[in-house]
C-alpha atoms as a PDB file:
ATOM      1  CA  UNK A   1     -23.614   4.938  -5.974  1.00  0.00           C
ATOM      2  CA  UNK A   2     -22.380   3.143  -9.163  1.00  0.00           C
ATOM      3  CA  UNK A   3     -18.731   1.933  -8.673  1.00  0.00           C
ATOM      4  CA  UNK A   4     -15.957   1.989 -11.066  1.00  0.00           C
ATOM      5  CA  UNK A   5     -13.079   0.153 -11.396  1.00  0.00           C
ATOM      6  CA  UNK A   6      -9.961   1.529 -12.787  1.00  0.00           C
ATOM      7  CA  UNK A   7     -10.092   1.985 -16.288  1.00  0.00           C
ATOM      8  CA  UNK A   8     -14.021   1.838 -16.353  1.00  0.00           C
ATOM      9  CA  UNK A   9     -16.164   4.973 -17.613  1.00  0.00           C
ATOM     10  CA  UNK A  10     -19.812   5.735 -16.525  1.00  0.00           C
ATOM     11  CA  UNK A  11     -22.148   8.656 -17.627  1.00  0.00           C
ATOM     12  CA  UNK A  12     -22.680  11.642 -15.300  1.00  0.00           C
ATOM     13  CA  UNK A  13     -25.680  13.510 -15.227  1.00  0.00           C
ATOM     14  CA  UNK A  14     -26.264  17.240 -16.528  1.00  0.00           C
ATOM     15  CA  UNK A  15     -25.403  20.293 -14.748  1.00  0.00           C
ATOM     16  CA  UNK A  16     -22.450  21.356 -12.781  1.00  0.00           C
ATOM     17  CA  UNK A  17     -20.665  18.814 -10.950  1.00  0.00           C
ATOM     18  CA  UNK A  18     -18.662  18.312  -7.690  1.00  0.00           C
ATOM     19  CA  UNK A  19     -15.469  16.107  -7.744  1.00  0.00           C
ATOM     20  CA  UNK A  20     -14.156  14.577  -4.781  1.00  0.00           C
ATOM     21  CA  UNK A  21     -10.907  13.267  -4.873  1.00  0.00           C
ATOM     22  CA  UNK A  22      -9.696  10.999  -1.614  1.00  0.00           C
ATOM     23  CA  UNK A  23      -6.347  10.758  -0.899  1.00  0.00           C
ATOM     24  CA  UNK A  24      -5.500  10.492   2.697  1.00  0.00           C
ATOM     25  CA  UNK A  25      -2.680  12.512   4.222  1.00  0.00           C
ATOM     26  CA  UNK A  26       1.053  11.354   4.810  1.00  0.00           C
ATOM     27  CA  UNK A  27       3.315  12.496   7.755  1.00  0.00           C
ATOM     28  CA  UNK A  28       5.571  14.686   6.524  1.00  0.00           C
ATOM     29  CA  UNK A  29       4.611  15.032   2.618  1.00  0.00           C
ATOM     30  CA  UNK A  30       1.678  16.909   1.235  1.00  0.00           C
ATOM     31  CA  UNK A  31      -0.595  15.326  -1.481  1.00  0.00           C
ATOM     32  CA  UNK A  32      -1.065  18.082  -4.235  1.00  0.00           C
ATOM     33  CA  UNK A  33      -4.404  17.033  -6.229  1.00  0.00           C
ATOM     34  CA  UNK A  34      -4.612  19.406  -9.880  1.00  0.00           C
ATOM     35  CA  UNK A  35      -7.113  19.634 -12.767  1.00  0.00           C
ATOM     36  CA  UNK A  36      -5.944  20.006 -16.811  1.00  0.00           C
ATOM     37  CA  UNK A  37      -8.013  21.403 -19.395  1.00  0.00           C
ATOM     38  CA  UNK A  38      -6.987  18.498 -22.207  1.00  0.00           C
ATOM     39  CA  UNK A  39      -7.769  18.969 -26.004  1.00  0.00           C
ATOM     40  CA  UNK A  40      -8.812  16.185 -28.032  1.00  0.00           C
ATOM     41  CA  UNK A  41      -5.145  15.592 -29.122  1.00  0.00           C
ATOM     42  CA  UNK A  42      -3.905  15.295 -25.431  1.00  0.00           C
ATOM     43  CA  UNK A  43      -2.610  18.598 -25.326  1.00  0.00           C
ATOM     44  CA  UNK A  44      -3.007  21.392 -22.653  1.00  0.00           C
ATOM     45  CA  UNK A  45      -3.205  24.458 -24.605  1.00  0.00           C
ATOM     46  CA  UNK A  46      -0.995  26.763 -21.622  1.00  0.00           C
ATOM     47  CA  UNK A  47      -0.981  26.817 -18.245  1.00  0.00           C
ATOM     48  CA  UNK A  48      -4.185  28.825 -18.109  1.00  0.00           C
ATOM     49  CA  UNK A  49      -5.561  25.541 -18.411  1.00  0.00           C
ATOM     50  CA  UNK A  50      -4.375  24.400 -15.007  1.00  0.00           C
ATOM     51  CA  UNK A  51      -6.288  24.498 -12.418  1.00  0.00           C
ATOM     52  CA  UNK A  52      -4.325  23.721  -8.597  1.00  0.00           C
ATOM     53  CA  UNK A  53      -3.559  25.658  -5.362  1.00  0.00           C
ATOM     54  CA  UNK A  54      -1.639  28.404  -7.067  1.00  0.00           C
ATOM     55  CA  UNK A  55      -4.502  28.820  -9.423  1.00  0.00           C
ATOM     56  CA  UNK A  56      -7.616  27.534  -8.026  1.00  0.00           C
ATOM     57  CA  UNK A  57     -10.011  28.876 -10.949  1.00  0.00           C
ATOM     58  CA  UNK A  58      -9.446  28.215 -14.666  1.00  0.00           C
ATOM     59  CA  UNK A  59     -11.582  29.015 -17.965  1.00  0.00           C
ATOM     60  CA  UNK A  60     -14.354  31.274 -16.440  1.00  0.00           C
ATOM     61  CA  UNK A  61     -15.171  28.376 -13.785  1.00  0.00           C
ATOM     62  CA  UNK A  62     -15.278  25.720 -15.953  1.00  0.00           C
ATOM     63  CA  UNK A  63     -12.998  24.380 -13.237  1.00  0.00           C
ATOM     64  CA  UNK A  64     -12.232  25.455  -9.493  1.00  0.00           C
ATOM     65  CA  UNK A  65     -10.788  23.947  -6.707  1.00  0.00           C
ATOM     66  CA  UNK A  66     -12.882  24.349  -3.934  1.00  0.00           C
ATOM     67  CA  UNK A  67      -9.989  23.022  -1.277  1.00  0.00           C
ATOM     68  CA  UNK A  68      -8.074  20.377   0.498  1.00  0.00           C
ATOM     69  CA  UNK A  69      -8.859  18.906   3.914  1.00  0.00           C
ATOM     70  CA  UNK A  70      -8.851  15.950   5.833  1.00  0.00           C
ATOM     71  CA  UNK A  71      -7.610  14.358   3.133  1.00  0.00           C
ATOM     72  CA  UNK A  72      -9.828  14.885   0.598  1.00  0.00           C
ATOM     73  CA  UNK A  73      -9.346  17.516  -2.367  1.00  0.00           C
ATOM     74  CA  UNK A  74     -12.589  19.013  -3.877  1.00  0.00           C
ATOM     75  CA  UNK A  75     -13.676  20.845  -7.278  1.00  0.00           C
ATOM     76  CA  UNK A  76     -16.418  22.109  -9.079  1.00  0.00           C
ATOM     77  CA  UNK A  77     -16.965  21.393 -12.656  1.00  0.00           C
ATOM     78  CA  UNK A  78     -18.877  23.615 -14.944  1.00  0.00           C
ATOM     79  CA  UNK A  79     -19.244  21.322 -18.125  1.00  0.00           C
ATOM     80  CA  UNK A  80     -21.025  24.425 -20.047  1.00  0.00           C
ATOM     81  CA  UNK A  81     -18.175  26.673 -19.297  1.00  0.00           C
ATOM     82  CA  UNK A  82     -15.710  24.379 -20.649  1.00  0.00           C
ATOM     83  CA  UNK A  83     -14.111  25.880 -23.733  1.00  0.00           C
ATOM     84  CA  UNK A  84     -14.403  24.686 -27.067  1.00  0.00           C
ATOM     85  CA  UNK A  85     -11.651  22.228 -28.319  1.00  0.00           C
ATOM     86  CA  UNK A  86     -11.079  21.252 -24.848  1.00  0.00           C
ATOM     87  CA  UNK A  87     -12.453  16.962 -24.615  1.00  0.00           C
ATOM     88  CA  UNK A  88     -11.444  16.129 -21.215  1.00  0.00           C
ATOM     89  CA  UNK A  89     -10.843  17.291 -17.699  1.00  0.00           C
ATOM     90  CA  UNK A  90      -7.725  15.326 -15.835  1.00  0.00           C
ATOM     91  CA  UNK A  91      -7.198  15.111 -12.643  1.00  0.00           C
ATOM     92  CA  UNK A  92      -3.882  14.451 -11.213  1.00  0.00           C
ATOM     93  CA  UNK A  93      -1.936  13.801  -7.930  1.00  0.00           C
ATOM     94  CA  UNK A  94       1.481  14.633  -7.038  1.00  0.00           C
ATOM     95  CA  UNK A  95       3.550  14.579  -3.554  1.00  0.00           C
ATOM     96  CA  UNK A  96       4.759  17.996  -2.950  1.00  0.00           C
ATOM     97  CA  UNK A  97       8.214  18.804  -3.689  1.00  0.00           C
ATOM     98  CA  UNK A  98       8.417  15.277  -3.919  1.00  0.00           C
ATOM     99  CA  UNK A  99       9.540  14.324  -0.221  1.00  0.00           C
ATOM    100  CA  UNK A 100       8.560  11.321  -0.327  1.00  0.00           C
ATOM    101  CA  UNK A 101       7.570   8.163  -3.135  1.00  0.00           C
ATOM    102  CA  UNK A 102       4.314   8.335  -4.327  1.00  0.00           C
ATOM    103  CA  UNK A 103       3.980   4.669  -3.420  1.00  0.00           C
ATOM    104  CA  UNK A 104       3.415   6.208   0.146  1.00  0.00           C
ATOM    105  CA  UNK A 105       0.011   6.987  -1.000  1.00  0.00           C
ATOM    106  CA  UNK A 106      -2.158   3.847  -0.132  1.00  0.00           C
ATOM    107  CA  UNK A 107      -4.952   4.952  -2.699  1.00  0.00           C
ATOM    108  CA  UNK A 108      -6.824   7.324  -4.588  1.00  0.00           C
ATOM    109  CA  UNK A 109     -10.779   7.610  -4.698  1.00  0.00           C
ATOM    110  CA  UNK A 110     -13.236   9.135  -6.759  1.00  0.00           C
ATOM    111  CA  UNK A 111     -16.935  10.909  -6.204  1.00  0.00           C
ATOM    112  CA  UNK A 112     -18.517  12.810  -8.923  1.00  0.00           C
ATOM    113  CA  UNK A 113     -22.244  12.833  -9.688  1.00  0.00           C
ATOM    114  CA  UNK A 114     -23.158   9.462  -8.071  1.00  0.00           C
ATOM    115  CA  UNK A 115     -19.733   7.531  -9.407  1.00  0.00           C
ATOM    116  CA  UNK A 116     -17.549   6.324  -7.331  1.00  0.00           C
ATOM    117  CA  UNK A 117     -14.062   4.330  -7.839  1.00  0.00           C
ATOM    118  CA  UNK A 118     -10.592   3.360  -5.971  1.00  0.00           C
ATOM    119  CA  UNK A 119      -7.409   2.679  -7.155  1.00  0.00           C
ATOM    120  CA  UNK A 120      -5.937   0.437  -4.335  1.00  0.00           C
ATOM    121  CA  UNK A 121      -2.266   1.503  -4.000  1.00  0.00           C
ATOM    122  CA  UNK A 122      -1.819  -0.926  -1.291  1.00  0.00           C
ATOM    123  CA  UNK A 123      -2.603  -3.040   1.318  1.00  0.00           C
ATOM    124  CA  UNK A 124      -0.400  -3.473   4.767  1.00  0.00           C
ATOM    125  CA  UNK A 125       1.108  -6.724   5.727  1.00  0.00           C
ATOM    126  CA  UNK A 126       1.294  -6.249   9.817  1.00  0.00           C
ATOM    127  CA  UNK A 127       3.527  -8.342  11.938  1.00  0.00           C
ATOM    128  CA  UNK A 128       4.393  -7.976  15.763  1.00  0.00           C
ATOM    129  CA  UNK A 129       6.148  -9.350  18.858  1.00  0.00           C
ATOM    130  CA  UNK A 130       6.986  -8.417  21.900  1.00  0.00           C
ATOM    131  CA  UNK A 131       9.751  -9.647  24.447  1.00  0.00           C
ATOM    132  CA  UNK A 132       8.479 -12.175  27.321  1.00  0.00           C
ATOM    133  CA  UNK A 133       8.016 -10.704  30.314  1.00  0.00           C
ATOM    134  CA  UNK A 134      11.376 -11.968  32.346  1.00  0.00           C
ATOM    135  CA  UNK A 135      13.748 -11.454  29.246  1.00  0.00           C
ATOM    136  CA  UNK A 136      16.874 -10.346  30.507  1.00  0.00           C
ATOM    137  CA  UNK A 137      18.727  -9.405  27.687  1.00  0.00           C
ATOM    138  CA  UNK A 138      21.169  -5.881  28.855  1.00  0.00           C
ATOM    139  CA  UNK A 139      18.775  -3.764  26.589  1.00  0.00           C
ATOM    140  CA  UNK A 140      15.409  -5.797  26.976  1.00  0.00           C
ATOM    141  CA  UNK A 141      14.874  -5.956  23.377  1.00  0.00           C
ATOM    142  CA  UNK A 142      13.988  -8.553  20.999  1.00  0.00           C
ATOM    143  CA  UNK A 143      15.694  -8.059  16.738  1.00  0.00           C
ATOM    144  CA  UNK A 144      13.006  -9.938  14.551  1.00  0.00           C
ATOM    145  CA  UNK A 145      13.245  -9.111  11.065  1.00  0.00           C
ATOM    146  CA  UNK A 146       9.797  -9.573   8.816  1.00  0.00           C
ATOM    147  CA  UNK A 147      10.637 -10.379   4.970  1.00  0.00           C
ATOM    148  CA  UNK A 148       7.939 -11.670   2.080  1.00  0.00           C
ATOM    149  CA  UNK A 149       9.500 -13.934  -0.599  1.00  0.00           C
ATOM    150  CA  UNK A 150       7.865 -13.622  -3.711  1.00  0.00           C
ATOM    151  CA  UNK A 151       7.448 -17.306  -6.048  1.00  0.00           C
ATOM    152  CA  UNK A 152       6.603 -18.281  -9.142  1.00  0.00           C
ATOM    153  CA  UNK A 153       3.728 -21.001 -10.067  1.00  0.00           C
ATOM    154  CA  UNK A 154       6.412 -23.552 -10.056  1.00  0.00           C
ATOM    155  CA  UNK A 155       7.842 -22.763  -6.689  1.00  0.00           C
ATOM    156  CA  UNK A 156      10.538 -21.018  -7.956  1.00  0.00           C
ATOM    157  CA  UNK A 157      11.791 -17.733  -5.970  1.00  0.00           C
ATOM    158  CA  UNK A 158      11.585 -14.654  -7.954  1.00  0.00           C
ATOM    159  CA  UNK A 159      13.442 -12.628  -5.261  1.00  0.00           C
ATOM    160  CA  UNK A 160      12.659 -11.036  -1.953  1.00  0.00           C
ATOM    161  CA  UNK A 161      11.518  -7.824   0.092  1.00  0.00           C
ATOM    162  CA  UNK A 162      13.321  -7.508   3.818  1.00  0.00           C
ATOM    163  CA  UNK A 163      15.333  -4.683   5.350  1.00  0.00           C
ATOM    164  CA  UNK A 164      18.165  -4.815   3.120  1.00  0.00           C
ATOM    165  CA  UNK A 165      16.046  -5.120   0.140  1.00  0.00           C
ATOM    166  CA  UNK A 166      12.999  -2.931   1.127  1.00  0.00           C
ATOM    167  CA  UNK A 167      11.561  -2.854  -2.723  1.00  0.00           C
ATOM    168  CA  UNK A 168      10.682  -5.239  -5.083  1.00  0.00           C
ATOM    169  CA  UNK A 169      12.310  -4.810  -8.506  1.00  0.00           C
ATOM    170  CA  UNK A 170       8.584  -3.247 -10.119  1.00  0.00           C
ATOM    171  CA  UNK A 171       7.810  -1.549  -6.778  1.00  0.00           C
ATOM    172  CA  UNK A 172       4.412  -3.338  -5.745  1.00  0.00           C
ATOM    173  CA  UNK A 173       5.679  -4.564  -2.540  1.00  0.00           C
ATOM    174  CA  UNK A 174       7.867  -2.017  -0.058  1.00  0.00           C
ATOM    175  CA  UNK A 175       9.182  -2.545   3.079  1.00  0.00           C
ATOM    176  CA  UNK A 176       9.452   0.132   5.687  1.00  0.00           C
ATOM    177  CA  UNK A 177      12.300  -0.310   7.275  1.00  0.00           C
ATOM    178  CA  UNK A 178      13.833  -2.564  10.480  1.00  0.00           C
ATOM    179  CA  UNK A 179      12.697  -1.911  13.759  1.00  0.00           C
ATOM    180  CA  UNK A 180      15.603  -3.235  15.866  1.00  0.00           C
ATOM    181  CA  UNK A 181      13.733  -4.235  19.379  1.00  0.00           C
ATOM    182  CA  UNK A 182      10.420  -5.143  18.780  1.00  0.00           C
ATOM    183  CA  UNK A 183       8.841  -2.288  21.474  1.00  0.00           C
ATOM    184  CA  UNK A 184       6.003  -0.283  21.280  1.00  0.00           C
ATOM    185  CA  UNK A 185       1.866  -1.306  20.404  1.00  0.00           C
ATOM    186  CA  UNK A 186       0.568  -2.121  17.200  1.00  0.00           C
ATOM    187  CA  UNK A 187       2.775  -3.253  13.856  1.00  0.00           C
ATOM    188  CA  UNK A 188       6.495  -3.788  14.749  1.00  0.00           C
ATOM    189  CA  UNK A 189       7.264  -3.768  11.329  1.00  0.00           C
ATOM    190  CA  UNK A 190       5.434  -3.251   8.272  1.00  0.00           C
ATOM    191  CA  UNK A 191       5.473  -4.779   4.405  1.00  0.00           C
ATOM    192  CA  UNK A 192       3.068  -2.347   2.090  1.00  0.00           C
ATOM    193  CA  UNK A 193       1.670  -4.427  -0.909  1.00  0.00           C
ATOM    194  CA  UNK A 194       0.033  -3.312  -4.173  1.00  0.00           C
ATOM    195  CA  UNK A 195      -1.791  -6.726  -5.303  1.00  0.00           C
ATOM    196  CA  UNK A 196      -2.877  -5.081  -8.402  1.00  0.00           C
ATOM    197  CA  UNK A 197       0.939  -4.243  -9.593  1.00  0.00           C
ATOM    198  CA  UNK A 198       2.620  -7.443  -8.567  1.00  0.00           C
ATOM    199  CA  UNK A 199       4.828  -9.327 -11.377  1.00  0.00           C
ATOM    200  CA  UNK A 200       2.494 -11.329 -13.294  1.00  0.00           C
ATOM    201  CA  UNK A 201       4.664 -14.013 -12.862  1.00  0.00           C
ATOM    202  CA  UNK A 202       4.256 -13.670  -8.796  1.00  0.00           C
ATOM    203  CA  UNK A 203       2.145 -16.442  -7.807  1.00  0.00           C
ATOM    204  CA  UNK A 204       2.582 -16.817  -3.766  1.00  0.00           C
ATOM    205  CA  UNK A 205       3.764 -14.014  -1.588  1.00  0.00           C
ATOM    206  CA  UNK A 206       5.210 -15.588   1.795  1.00  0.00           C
ATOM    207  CA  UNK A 207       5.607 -13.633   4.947  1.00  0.00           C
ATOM    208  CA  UNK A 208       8.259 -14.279   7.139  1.00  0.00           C
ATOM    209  CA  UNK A 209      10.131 -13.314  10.454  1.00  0.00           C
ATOM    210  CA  UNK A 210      13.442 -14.093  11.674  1.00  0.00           C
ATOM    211  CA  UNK A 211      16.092 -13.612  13.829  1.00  0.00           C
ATOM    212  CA  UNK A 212      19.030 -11.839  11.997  1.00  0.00           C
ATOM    213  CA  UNK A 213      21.048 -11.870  16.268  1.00  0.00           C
ATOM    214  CA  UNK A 214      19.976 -15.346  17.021  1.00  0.00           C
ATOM    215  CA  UNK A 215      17.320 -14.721  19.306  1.00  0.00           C
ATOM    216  CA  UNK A 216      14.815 -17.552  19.930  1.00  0.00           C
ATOM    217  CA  UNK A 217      11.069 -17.691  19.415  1.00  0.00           C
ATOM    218  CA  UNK A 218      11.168 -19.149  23.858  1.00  0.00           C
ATOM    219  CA  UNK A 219      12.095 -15.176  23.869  1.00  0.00           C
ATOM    220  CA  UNK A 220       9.271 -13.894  22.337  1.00  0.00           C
ATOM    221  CA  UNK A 221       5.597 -13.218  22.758  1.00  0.00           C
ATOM    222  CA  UNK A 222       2.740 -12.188  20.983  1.00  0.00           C
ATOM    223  CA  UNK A 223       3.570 -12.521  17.447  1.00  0.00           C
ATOM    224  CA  UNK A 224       1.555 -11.947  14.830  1.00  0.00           C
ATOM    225  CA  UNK A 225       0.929 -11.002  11.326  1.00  0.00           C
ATOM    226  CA  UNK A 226      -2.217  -8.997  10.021  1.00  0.00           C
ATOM    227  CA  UNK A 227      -3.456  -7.694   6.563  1.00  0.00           C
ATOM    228  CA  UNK A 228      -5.167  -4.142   6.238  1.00  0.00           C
ATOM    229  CA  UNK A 229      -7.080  -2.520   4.221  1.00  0.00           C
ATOM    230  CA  UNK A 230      -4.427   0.573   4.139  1.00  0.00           C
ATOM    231  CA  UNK A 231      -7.120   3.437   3.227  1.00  0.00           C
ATOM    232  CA  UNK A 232     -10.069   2.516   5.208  1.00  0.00           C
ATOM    233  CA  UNK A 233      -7.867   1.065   8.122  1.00  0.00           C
ATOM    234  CA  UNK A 234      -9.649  -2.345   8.466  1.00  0.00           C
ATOM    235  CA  UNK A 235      -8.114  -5.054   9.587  1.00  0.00           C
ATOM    236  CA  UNK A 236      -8.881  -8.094   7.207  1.00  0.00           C
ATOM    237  CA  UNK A 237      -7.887 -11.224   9.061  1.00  0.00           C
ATOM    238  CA  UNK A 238      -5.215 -11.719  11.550  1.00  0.00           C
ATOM    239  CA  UNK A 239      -2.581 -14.771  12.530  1.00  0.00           C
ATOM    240  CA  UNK A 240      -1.676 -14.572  16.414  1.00  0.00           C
ATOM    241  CA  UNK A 241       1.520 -17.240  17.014  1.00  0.00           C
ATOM    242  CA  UNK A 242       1.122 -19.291  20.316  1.00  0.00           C
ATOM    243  CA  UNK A 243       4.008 -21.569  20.436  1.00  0.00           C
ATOM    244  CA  UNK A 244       7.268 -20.499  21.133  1.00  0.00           C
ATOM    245  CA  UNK A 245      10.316 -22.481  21.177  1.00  0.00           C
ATOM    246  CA  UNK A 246      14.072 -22.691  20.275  1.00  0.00           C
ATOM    247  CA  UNK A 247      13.743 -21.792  16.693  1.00  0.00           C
ATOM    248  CA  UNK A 248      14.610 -18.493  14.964  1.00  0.00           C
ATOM    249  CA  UNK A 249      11.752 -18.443  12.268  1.00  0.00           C
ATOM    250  CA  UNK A 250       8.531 -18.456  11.431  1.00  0.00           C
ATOM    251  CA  UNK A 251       6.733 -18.506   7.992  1.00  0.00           C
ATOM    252  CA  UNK A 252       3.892 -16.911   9.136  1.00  0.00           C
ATOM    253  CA  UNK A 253       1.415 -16.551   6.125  1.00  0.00           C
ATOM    254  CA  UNK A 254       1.021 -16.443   2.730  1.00  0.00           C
ATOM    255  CA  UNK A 255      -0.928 -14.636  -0.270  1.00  0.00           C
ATOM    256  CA  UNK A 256      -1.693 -17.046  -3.186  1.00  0.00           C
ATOM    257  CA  UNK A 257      -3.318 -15.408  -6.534  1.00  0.00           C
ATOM    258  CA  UNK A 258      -5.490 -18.105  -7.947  1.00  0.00           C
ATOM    259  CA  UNK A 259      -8.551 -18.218 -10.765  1.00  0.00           C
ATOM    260  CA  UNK A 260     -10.623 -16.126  -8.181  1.00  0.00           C
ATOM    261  CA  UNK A 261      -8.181 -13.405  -7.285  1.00  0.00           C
ATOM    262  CA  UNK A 262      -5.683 -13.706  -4.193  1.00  0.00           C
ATOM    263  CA  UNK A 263      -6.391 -15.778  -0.846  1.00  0.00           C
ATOM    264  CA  UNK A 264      -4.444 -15.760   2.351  1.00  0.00           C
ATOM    265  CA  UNK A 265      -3.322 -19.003   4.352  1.00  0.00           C
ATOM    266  CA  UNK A 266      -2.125 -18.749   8.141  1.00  0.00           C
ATOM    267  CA  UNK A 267       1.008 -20.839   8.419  1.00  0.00           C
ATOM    268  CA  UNK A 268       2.860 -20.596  11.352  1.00  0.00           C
ATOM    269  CA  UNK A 269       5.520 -22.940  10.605  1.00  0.00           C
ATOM    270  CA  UNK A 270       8.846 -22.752  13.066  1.00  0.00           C
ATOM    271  CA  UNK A 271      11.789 -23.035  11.029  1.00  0.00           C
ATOM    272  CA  UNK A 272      15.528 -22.298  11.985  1.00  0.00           C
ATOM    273  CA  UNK A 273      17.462 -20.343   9.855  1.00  0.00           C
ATOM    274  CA  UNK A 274      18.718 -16.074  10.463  1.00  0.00           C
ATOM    275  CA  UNK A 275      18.565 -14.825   7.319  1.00  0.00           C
ATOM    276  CA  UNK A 276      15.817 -15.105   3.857  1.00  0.00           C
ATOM    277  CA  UNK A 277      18.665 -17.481   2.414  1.00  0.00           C
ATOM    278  CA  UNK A 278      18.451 -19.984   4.965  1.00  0.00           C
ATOM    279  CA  UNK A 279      14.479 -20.231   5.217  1.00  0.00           C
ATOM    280  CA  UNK A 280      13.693 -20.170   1.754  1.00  0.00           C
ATOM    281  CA  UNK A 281      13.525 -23.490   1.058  1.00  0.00           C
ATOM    282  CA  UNK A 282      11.414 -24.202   3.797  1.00  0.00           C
ATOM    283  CA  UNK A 283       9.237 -21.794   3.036  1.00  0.00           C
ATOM    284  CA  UNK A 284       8.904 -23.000  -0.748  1.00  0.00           C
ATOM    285  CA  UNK A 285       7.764 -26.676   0.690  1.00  0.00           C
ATOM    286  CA  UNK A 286       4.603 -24.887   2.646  1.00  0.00           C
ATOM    287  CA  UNK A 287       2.953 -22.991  -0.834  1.00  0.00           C
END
């Protein structure tokens, strides 16, 4: 399978052709994947020439969506069919009714005639806790806030992602949303990141958690922080915290974009502080 990367092209062989388009599904929000008949000057001559649910079969079968499941959207592509005049076949993807961002969408991929490609929409920062065991707060619950500040090569903060800023100014990094007791399995809370969108001026990305009610890291257990692949739910590497103590921060980890692309550094540096304001400094010494 020869793989693309976005904005590559490749040759497909002759005959008709089956494109898959890989999308993943979101809770509440369908993915609606179309095909446009496109003339050479970038036109769509009506909307004959579109080809989605509510029309699953344009031109004669030069294009037909085959259907939608699991995830993945499928057509069939009849290059001899295709009219005269017409020089490309887009494809598209929309959220329905738009009920939620499009950012939701992690990424898109591509199969047709032995090509294959992704556009990574994002990757998931993870990062966890739990209450110890004898806490004995009235409610038994723990508020830890994560946060990423984003800095520039000189060390200069560019601004910040937490839950009362949950998106970056060009929309590459999104939080989603404060969880307020830290209970439950898996991700507590959860910072999505497109690396391929970032500022170009964004050189370090550092991941943080602290406590916005005072609560002290000799009240918490099993933190950690974890970056995913977000479509083919891998887990890339993960930071579990073992000390606790009377602190009310941790930088956790960081993403650094060097010469070769981005790296990621465990950190797990206690720092005192309850809000971004009061840890920033500290985290700007550890990049």
């Amino acid at each position: 399978m020869n793989e693309l990367t976005p904005g590559a092209n490749a040759a497909l062989p002759p005959g008709d052709l089956t494109v898959l388009i890989c999308h993943g599904t979101i809770a509440g929000a369908e993915i609606d994947v179309s095909a446009f008949l496109v003339t050479g000057t970038g036109k769509v001559r009506s909307d004959a020439d579109m080809c989605f649910y509510g029309q699953p079969s344009v031109a004669g079968g030069a294009v037909t969506l085959v259907g939608t499941a699991g995830g993945e959207t499928r057509f069939r592509v009849a290059p001899g069919r295709v009219p005269a005049g017409i020089k490309k076949v887009v494809f598209t993807a929309t959220i329905h009714e738009n009920k939620v961002p499009f950012a939701s969408v992690p990424e898109i991929g591509l199969e047709v005639g032995g090509v294959s490609g992704r556009i990574p929409c994002a990757g998931i920062m993870g990062l966890g806790w739990s209450p110890i065991e004898d806490y004995d707060d009235e409610d038994g619950s723990i508020d830890l806030d994560a946060s990423v500040i984003i800095f520039d090569q000189h060390g200069e903060e560019l601004e910040s992602v937490s839950f009362y800023n949950l998106v970056s100014d060009d929309g590459s990094i999104r939080h989603a949303g404060d969880n307020l007791t830290g209970d439950g399995e898996g991700d507590d809370e959860v910072i999505h990141v497109d690396l391929t969108r970032i500022n170009p001026a964004a050189k370090h990305l550092v991941f943080t958690v602290t406590s916005f009610q005072g609560h002290t890291f000799d009240e918490v257990d099993n933190a950690f922080a974890r970056l995913v692949d977000a479509v083919r739910g891998v887990e890339l590497c993960r930071y579990t915290l073992s000390e606790q103590g009377p602190h009310t921060g941790v930088i956790m980890v960081s993403l650094s974009r060097g010469a070769g692309g981005w790296t990621v550094r465990a950190l797990g540096s206690a720092c005192d502080g309850y809000t971004l304001d009061e840890i920033s400094d500290f985290a700007r010494h550890l990049i």
